[in-house]
Protein backbone atom coordinates (compact mmCIF):
# COMPACT_ATOMS: atom_id res chain seq x y z
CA UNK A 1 -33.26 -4.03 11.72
CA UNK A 2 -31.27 -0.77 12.02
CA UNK A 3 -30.16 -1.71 15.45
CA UNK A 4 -28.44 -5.26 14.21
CA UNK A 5 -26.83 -3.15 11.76
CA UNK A 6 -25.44 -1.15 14.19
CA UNK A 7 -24.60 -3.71 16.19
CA UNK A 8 -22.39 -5.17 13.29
CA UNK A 9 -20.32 -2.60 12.71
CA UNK A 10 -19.52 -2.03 16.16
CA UNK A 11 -18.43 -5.77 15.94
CA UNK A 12 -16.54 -5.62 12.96
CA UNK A 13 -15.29 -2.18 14.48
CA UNK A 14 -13.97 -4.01 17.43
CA UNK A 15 -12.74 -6.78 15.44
CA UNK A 16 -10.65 -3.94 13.32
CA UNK A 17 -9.33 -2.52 16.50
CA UNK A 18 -8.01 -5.37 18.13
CA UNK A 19 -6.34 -6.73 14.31
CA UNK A 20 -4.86 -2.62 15.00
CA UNK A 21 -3.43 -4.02 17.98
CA UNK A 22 -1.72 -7.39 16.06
CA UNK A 23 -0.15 -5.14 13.68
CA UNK A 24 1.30 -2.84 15.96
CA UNK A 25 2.71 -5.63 17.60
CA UNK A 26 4.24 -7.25 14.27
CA UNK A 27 5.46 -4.17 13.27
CA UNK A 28 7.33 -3.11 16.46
CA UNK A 29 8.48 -7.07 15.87
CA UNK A 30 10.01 -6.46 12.70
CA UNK A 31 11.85 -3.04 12.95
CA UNK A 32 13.10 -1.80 10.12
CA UNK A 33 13.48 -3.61 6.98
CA UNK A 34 15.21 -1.97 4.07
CA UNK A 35 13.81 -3.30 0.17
CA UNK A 36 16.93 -3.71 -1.40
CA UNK A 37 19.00 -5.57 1.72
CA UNK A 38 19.09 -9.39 2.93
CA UNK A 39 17.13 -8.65 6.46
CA UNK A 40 17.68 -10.68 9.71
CA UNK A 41 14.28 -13.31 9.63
CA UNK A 42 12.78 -13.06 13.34
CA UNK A 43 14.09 -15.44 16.12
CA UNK A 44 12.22 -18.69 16.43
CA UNK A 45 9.62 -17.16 19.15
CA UNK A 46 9.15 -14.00 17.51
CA UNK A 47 8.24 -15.77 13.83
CA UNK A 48 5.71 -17.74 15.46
CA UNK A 49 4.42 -15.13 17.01
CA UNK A 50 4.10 -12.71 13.62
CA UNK A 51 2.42 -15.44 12.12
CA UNK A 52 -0.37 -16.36 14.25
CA UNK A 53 -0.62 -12.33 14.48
CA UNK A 54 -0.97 -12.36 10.53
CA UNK A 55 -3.31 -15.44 10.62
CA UNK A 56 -5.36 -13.67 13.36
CA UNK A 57 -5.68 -10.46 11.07
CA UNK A 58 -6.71 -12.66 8.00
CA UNK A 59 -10.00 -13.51 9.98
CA UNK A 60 -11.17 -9.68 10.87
CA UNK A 61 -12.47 -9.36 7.90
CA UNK A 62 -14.75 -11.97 7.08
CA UNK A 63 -17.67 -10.01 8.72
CA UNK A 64 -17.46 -6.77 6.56
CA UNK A 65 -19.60 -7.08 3.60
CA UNK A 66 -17.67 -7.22 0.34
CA UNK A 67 -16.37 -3.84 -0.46
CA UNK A 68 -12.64 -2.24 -1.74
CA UNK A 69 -11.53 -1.97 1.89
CA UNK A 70 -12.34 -6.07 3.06
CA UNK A 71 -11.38 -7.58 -0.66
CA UNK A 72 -7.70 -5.17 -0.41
CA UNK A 73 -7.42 -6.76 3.20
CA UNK A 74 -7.71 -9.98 2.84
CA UNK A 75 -5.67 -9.98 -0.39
CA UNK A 76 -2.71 -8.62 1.45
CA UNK A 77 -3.29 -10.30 4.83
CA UNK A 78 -3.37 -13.94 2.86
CA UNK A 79 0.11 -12.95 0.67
CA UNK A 80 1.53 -11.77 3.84
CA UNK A 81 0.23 -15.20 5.56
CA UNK A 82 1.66 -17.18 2.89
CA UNK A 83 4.73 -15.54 2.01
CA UNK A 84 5.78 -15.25 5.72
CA UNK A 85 7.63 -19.01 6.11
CA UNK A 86 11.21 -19.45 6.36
CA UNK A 87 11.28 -21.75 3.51
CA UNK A 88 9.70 -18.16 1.04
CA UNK A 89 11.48 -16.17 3.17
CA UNK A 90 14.90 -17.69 2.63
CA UNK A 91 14.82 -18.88 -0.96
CA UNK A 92 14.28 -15.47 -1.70
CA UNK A 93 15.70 -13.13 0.60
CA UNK A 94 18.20 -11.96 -2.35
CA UNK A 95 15.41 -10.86 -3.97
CA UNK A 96 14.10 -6.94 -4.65
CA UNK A 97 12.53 -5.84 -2.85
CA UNK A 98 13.08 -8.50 -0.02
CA UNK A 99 10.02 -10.47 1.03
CA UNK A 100 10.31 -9.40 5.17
CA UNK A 101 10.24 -5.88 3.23
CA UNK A 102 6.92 -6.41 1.47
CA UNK A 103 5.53 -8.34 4.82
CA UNK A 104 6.01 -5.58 6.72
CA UNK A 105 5.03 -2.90 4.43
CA UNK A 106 2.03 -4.82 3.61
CA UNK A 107 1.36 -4.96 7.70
CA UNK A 108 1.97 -1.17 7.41
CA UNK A 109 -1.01 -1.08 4.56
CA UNK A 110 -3.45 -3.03 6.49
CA UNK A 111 -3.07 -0.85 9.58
CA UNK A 112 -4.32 2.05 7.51
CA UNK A 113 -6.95 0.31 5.65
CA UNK A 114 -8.40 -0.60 9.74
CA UNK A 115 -8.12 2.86 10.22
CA UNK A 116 -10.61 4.07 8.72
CA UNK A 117 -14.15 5.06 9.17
CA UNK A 118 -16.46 1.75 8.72
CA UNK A 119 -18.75 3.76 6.45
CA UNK A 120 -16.20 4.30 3.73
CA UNK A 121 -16.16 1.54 1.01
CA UNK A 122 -14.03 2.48 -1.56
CA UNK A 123 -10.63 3.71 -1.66
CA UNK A 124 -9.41 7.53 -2.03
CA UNK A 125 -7.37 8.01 -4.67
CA UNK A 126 -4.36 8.16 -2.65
CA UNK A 127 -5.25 4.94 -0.82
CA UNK A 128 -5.93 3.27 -4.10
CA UNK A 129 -2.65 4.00 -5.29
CA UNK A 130 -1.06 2.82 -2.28
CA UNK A 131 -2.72 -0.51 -2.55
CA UNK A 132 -1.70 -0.52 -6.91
CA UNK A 133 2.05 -0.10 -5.86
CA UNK A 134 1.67 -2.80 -3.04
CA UNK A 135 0.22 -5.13 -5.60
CA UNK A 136 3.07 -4.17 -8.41
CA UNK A 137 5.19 -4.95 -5.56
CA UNK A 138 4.18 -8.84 -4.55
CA UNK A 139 3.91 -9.17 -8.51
CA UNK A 140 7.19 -8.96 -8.73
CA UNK A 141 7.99 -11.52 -6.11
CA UNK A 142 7.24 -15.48 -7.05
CA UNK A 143 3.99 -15.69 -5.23
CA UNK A 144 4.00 -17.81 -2.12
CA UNK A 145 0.32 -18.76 -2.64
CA UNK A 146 0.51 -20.75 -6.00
CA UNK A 147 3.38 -23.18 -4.85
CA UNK A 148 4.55 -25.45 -7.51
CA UNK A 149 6.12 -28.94 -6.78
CA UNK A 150 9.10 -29.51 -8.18
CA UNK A 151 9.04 -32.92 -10.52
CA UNK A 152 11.47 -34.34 -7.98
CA UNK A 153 9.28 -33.82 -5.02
CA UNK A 154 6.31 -35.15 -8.09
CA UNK A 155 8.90 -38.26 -8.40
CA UNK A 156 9.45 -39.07 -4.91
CA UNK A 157 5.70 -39.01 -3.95
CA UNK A 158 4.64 -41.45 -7.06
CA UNK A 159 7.30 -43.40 -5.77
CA UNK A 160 6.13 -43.74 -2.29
CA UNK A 161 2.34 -44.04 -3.79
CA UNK A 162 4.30 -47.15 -5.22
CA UNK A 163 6.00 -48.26 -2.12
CA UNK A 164 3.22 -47.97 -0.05
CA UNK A 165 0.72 -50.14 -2.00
């Protein structure tokens, strides 16, 4: 029994250091973003490459039982995931602090959260206020994962509903 156990965490250790790996990579991607500045989006083969790098990260934690650590990173791996689209990313890119800003400090967040030692399950206080501002942060964004139709778009697809039968 003691042996699976330690057998999972040196999977979900693994797991954590190659997601290490996809971050790096997204954040030497991004550069530098500044919070209160319209920032470049990615070119075409970059962005696709961030987000199945985000997507990727999403999954690394589904094998960690539930503690502060997993729930924080999955919470800001999905809003990155979500908010990281060109159609987000440009509606509000006049926005403070810009969206590529919060992806990327969010990618900055997980990589410490990885970090850490796999026996730890709750945050220090300095982590804990770390993740707080991050969340104060994304609150103040519209939030990419509750997407609302517009009744146009509501319109047009009663409409074809209509058309089509």
């Amino acid at each position: 029994m003691n042996s699976d156990n330690v057998a999972g965490k040196e999977s979900i250790k693994e797991l954590y250091n190659e997601a290490k790996q996809r971050i790096r990579l997204i954040l030497s991607m991004f550069g530098r973003y500044e919070p209160e500045k319209i920032n470049p989006l990615p070119d075409d083969k970059s962005f696709a490459a961030i987000s199945n790098l985000i997507n990727s990260i999403m999954s690394s934690a589904q094998f960690e039982s539930e503690n502060q650590y997993r729930n924080a990173i999955v919470e800001i791996s999905n809003w990155m995931n979500c908010a990281f689209n060109k159609e987000f990313l440009i509606k509000n890119e006049a926005l403070y602090p810009n969206p590529l800003y919060v992806v990327r400090k969010g990618a900055e967040i997980l990589h410490s959260f990885l970090h850490r030692d796999l026996r730890r399950k709750q945050f220090s206080s300095e982590e804990d206020e770390i993740y707080r501002n991050y969340i104060t942060m994304i609150s103040s964004l519209p939030d990419p994962r509750n997407k609302k139709l517009d009744q146009e778009d509501v319109d047009g697809m009663i409409d074809n509903l209509l058309k089509s039968s």
